[in-house]
PDB file of N, CA and C in Angstrom:
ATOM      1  N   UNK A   1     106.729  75.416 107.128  1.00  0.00           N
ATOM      2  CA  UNK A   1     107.001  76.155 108.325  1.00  0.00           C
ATOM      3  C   UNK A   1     107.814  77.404 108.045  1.00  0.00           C
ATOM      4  N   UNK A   2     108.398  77.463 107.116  1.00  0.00           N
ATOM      5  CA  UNK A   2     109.336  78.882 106.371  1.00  0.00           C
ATOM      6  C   UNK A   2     109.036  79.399 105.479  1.00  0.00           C
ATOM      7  N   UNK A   3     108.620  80.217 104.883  1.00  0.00           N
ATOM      8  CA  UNK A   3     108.471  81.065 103.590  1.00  0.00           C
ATOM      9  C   UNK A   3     109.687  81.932 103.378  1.00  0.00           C
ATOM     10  N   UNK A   4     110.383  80.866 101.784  1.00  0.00           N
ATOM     11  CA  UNK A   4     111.525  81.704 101.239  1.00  0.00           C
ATOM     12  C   UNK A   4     111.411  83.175 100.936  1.00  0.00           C
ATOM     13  N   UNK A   5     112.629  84.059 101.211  1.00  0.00           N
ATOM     14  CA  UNK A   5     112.564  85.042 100.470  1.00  0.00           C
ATOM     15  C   UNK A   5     112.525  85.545  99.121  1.00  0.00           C
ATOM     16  N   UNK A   6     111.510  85.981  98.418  1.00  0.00           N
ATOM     17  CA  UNK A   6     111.660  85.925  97.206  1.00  0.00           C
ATOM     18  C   UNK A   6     111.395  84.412  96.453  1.00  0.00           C
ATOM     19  N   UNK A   7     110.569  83.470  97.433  1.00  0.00           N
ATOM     20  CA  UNK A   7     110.359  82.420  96.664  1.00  0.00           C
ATOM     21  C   UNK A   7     108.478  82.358  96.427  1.00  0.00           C
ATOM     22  N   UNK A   8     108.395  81.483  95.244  1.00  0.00           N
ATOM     23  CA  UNK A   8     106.505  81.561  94.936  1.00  0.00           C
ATOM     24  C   UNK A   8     105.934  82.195  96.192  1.00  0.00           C
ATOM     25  N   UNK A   9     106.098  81.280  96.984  1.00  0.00           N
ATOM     26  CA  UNK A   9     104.841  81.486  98.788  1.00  0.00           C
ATOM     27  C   UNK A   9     105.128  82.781  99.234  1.00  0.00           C
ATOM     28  N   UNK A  10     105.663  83.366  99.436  1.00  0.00           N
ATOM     29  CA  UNK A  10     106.303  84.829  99.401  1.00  0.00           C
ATOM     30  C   UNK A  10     105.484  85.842  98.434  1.00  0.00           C
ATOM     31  N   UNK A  11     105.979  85.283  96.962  1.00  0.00           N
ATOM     32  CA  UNK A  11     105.170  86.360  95.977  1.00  0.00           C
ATOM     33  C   UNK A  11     103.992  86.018  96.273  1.00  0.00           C
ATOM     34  N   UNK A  12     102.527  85.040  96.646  1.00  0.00           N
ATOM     35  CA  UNK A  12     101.620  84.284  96.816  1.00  0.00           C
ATOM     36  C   UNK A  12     100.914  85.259  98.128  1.00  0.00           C
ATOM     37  N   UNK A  13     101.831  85.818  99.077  1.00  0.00           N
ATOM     38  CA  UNK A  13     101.371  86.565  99.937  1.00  0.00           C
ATOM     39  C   UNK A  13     101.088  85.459 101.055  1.00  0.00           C
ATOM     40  N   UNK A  14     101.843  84.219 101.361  1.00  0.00           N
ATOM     41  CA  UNK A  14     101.961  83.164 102.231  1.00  0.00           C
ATOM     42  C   UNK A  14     102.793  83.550 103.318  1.00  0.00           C
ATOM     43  N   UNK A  15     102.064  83.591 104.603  1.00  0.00           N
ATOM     44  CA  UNK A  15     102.721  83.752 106.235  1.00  0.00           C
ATOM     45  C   UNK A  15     103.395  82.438 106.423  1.00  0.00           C
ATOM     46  N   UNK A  16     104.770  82.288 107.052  1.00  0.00           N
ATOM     47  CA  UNK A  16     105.528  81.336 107.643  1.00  0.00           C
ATOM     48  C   UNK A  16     105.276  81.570 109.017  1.00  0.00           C
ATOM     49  N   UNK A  17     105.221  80.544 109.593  1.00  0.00           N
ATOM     50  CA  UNK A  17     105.527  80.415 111.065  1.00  0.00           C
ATOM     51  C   UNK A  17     106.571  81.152 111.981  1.00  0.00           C
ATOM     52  N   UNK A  18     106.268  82.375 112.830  1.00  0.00           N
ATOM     53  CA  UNK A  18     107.097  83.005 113.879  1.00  0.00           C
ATOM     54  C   UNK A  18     107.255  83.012 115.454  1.00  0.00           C
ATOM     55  N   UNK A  19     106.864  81.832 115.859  1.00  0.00           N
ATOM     56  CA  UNK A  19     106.751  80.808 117.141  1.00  0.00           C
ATOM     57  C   UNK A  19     107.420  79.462 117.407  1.00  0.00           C
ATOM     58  N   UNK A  20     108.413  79.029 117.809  1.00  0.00           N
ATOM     59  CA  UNK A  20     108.964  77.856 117.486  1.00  0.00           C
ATOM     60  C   UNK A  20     108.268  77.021 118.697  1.00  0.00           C
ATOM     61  N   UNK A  21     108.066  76.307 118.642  1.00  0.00           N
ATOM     62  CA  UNK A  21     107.856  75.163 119.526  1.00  0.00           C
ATOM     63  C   UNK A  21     108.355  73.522 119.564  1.00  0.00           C
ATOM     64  N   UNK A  22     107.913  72.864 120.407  1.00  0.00           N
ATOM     65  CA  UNK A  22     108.164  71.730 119.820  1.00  0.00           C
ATOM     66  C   UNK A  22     107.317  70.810 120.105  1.00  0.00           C
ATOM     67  N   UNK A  23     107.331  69.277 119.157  1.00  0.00           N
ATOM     68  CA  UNK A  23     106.381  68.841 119.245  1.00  0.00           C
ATOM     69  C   UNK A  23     107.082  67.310 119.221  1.00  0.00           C
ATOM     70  N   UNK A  24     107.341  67.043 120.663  1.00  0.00           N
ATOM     71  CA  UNK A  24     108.176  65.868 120.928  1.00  0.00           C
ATOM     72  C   UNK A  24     109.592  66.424 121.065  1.00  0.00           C
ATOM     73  N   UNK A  25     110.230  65.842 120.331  1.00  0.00           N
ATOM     74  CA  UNK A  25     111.522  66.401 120.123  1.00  0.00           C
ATOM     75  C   UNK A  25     111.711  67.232 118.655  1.00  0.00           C
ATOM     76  N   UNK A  26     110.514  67.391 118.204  1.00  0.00           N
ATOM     77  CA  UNK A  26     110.791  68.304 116.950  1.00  0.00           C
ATOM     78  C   UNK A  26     110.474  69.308 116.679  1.00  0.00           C
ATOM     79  N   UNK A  27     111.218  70.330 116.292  1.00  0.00           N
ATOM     80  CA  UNK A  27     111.253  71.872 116.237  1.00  0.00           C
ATOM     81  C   UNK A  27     109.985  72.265 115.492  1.00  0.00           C
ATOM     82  N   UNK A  28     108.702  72.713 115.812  1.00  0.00           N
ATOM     83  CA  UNK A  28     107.869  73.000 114.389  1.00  0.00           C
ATOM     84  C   UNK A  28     107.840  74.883 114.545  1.00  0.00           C
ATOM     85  N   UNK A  29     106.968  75.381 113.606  1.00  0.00           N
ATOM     86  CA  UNK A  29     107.363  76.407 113.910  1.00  0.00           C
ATOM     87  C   UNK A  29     105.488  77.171 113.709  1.00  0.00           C
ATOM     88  N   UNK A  30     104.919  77.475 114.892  1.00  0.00           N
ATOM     89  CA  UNK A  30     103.484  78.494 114.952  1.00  0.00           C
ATOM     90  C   UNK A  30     102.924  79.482 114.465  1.00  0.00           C
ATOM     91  N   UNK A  31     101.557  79.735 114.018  1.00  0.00           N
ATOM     92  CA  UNK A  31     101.332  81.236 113.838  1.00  0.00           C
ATOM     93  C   UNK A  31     101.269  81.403 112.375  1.00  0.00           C
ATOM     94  N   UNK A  32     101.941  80.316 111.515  1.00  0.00           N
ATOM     95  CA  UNK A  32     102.224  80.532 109.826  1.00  0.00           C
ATOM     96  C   UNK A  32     100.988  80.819 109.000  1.00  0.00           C
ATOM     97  N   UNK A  33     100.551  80.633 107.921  1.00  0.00           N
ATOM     98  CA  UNK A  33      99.665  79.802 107.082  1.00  0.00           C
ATOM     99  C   UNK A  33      99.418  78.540 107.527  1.00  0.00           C
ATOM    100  N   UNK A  34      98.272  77.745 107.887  1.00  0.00           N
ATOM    101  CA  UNK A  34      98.115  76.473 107.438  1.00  0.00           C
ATOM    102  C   UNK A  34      97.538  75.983 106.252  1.00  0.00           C
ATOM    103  N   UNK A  35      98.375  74.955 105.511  1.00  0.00           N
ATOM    104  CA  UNK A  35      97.877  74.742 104.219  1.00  0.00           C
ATOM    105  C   UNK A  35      97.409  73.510 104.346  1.00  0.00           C
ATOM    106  N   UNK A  36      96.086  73.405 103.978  1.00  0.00           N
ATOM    107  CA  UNK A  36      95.291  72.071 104.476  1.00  0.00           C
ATOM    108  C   UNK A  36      94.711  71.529 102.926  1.00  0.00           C
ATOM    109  N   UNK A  37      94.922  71.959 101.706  1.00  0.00           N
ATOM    110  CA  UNK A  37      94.193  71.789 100.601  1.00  0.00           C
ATOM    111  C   UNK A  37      95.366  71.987  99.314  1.00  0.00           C
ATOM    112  N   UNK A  38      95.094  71.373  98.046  1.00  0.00           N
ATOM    113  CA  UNK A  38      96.152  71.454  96.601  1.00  0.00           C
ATOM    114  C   UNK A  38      95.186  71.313  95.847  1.00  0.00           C
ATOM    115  N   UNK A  39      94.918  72.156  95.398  1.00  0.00           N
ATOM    116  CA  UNK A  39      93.927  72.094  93.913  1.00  0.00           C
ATOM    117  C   UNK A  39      92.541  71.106  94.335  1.00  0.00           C
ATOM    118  N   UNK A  40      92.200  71.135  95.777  1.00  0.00           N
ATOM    119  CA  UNK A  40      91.320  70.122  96.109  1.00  0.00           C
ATOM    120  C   UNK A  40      91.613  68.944  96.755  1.00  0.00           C
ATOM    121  N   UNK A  41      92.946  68.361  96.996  1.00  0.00           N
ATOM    122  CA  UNK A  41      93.512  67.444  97.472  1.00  0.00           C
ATOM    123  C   UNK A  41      93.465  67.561  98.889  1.00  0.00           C
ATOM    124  N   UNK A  42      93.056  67.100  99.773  1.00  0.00           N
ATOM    125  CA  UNK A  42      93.353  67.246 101.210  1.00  0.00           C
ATOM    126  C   UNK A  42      94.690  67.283 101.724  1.00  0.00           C
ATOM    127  N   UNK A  43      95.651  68.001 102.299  1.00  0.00           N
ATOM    128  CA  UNK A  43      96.927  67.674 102.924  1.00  0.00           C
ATOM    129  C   UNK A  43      97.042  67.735 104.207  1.00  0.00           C
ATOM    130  N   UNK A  44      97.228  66.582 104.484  1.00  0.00           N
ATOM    131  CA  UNK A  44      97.494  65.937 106.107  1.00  0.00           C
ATOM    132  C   UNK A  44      98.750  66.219 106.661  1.00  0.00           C
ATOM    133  N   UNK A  45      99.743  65.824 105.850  1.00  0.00           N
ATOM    134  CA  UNK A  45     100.853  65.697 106.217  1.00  0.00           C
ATOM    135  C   UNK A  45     101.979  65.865 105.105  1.00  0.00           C
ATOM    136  N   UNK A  46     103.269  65.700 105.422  1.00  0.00           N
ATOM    137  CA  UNK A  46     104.376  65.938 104.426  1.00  0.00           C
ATOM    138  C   UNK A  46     104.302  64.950 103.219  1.00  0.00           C
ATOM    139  N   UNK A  47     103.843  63.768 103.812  1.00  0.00           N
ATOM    140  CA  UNK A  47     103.737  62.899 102.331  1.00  0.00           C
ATOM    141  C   UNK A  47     102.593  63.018 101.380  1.00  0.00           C
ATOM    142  N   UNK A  48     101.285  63.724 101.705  1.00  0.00           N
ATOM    143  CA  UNK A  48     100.891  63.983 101.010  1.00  0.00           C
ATOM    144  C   UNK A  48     101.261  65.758 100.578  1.00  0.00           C
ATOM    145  N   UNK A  49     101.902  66.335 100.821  1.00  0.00           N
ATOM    146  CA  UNK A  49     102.317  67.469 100.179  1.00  0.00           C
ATOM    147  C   UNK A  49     103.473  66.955  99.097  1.00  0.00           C
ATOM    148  N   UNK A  50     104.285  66.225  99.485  1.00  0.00           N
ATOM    149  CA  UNK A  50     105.104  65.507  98.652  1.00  0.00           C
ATOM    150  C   UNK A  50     104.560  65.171  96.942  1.00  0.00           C
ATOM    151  N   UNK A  51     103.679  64.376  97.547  1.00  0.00           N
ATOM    152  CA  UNK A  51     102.539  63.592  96.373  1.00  0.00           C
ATOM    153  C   UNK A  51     101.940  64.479  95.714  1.00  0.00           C
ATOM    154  N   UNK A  52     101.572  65.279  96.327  1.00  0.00           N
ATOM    155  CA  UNK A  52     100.358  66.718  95.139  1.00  0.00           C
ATOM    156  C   UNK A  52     101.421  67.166  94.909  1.00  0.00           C
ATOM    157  N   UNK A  53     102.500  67.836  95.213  1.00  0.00           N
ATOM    158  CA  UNK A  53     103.751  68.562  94.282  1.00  0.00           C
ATOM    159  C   UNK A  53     104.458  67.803  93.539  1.00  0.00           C
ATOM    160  N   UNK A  54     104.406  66.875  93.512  1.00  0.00           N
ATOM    161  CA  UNK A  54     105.512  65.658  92.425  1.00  0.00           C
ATOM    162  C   UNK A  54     104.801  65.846  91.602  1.00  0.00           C
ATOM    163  N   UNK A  55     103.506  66.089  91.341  1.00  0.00           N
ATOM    164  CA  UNK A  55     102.749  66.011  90.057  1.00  0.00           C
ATOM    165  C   UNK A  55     102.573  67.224  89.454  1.00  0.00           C
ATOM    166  N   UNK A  56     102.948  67.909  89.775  1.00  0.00           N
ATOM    167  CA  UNK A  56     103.510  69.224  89.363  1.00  0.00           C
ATOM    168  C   UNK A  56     104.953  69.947  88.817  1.00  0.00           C
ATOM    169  N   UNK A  57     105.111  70.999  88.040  1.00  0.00           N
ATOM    170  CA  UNK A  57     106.278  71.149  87.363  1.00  0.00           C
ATOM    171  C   UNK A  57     106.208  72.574  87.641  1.00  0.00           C
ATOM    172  N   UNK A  58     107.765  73.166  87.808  1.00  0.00           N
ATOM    173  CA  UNK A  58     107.585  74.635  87.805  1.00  0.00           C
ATOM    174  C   UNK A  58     106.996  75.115  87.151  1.00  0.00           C
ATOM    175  N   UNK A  59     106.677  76.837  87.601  1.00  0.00           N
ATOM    176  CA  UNK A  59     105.649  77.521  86.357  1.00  0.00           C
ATOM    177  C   UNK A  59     103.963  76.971  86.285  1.00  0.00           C
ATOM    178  N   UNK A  60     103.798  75.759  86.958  1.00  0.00           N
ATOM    179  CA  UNK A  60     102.189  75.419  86.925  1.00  0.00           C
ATOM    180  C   UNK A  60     101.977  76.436  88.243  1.00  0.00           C
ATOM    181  N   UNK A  61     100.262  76.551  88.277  1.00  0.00           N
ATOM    182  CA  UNK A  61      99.833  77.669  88.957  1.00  0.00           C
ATOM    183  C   UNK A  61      98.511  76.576  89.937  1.00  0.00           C
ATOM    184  N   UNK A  62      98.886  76.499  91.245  1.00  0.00           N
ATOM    185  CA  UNK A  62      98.089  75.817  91.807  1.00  0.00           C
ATOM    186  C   UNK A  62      97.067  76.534  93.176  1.00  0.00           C
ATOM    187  N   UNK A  63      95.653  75.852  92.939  1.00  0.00           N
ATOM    188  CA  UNK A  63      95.124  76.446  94.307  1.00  0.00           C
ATOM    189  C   UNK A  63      95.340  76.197  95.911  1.00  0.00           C
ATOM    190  N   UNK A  64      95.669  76.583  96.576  1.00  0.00           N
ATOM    191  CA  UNK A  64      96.155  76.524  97.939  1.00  0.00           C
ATOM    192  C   UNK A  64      94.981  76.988  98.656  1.00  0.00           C
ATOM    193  N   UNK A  65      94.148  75.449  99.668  1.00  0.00           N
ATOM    194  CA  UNK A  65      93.216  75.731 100.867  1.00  0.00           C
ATOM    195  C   UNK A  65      93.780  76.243 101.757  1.00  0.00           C
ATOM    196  N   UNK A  66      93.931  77.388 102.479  1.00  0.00           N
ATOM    197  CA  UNK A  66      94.735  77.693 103.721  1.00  0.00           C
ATOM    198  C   UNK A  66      93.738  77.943 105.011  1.00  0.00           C
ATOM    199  N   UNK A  67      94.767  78.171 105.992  1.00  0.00           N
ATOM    200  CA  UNK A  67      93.696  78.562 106.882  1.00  0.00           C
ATOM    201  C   UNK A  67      94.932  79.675 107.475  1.00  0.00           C
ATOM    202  N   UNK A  68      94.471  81.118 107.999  1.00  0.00           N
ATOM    203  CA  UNK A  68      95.374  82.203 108.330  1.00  0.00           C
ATOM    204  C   UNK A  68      94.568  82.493 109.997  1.00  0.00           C
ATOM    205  N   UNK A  69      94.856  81.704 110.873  1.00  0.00           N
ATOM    206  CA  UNK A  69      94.239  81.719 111.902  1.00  0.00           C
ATOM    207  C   UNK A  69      92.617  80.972 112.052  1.00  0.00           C
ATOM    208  N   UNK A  70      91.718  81.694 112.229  1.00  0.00           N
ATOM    209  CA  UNK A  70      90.235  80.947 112.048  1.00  0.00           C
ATOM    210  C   UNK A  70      89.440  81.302 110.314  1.00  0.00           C
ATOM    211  N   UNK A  71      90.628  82.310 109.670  1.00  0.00           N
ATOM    212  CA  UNK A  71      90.204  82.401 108.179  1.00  0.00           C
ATOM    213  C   UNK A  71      90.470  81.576 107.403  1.00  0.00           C
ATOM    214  N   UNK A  72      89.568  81.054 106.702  1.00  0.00           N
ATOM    215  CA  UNK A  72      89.880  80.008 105.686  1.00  0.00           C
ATOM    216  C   UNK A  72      89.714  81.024 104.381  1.00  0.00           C
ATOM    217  N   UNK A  73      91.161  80.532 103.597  1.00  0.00           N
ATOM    218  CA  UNK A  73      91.329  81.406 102.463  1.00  0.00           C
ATOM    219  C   UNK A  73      91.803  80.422 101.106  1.00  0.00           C
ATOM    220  N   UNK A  74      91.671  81.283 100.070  1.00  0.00           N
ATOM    221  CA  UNK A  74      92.119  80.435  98.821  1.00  0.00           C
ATOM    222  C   UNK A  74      92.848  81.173  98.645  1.00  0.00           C
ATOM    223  N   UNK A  75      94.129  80.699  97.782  1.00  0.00           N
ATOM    224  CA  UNK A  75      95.423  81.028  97.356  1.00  0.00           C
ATOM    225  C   UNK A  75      96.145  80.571  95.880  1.00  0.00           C
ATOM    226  N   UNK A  76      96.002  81.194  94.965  1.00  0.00           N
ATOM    227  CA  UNK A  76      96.574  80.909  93.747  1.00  0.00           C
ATOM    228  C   UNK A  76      98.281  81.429  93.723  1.00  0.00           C
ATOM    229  N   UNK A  77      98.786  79.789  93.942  1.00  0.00           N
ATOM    230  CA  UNK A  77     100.534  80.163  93.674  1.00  0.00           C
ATOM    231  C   UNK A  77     100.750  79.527  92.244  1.00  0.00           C
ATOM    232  N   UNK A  78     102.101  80.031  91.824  1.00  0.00           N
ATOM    233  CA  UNK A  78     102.578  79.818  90.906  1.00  0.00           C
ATOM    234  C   UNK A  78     103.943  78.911  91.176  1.00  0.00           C
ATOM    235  N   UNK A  79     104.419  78.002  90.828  1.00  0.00           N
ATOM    236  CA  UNK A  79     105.316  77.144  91.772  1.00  0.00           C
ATOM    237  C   UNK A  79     106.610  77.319  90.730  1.00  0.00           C
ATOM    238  N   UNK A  80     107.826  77.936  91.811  1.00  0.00           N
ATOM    239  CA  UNK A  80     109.182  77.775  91.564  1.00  0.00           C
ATOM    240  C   UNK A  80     110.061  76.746  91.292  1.00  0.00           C
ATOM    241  N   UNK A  81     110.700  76.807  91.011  1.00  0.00           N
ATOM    242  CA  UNK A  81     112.268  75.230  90.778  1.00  0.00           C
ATOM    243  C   UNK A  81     111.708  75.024  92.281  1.00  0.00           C
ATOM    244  N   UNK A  82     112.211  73.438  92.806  1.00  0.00           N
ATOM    245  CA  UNK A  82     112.227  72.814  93.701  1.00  0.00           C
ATOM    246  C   UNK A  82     112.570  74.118  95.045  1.00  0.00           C
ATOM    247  N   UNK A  83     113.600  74.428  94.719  1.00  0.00           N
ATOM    248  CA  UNK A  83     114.044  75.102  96.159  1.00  0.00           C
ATOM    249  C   UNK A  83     113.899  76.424  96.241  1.00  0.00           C
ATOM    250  N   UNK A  84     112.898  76.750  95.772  1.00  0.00           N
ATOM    251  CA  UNK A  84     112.207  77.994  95.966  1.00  0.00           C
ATOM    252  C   UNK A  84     110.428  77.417  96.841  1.00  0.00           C
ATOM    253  N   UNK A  85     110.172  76.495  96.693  1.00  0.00           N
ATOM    254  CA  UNK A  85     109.103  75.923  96.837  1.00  0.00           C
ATOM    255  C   UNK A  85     108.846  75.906  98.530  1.00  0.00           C
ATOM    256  N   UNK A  86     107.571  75.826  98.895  1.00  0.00           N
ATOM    257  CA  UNK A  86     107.098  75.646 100.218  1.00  0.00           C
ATOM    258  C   UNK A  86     107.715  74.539 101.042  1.00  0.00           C
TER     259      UNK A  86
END
């Protein structure tokens, strides 16, 4: 829902969310990138984003399915230390 400054998703040319809403009682945030894909992996949800990035190490370079509104796009990032990361 955020794209660091100066972090991979940033250099990657990755939109964060600039709409807050909520969804129940939880803050999400609209309008971003949606990233629906990891090197081919489907991502549903946080635990599977969890799971395709644990298997990964900084410095690896992964493909990102996105979707930028009704565009579906591919995205080659290069992944930072943990807290630079998506």
């Amino acid at each position: 829902n955020k794209v660091s400054t100066g972090g991979a998703a940033e250099r990657a040319g990755l939109r964060g969310g600039n709409e807050r809403a909520y969804l129940g009682n939880t803050p999400i945030m609209l309008g971003g990138d949606l990233i629906v894909a990891i090197d081919g992996e489907n991502i549903q949800d946080q635990q599977d984003l969890a799971q395709v990035m644990n298997a990964h190490r900084a410095g690896d370079t992964v493909k990102l399915t996105i979707y930028r509104g009704k565009q579906k796009m591919e995205v080659n990032v290069t992944l930072g230390e943990a807290r630079e990361q998506v």
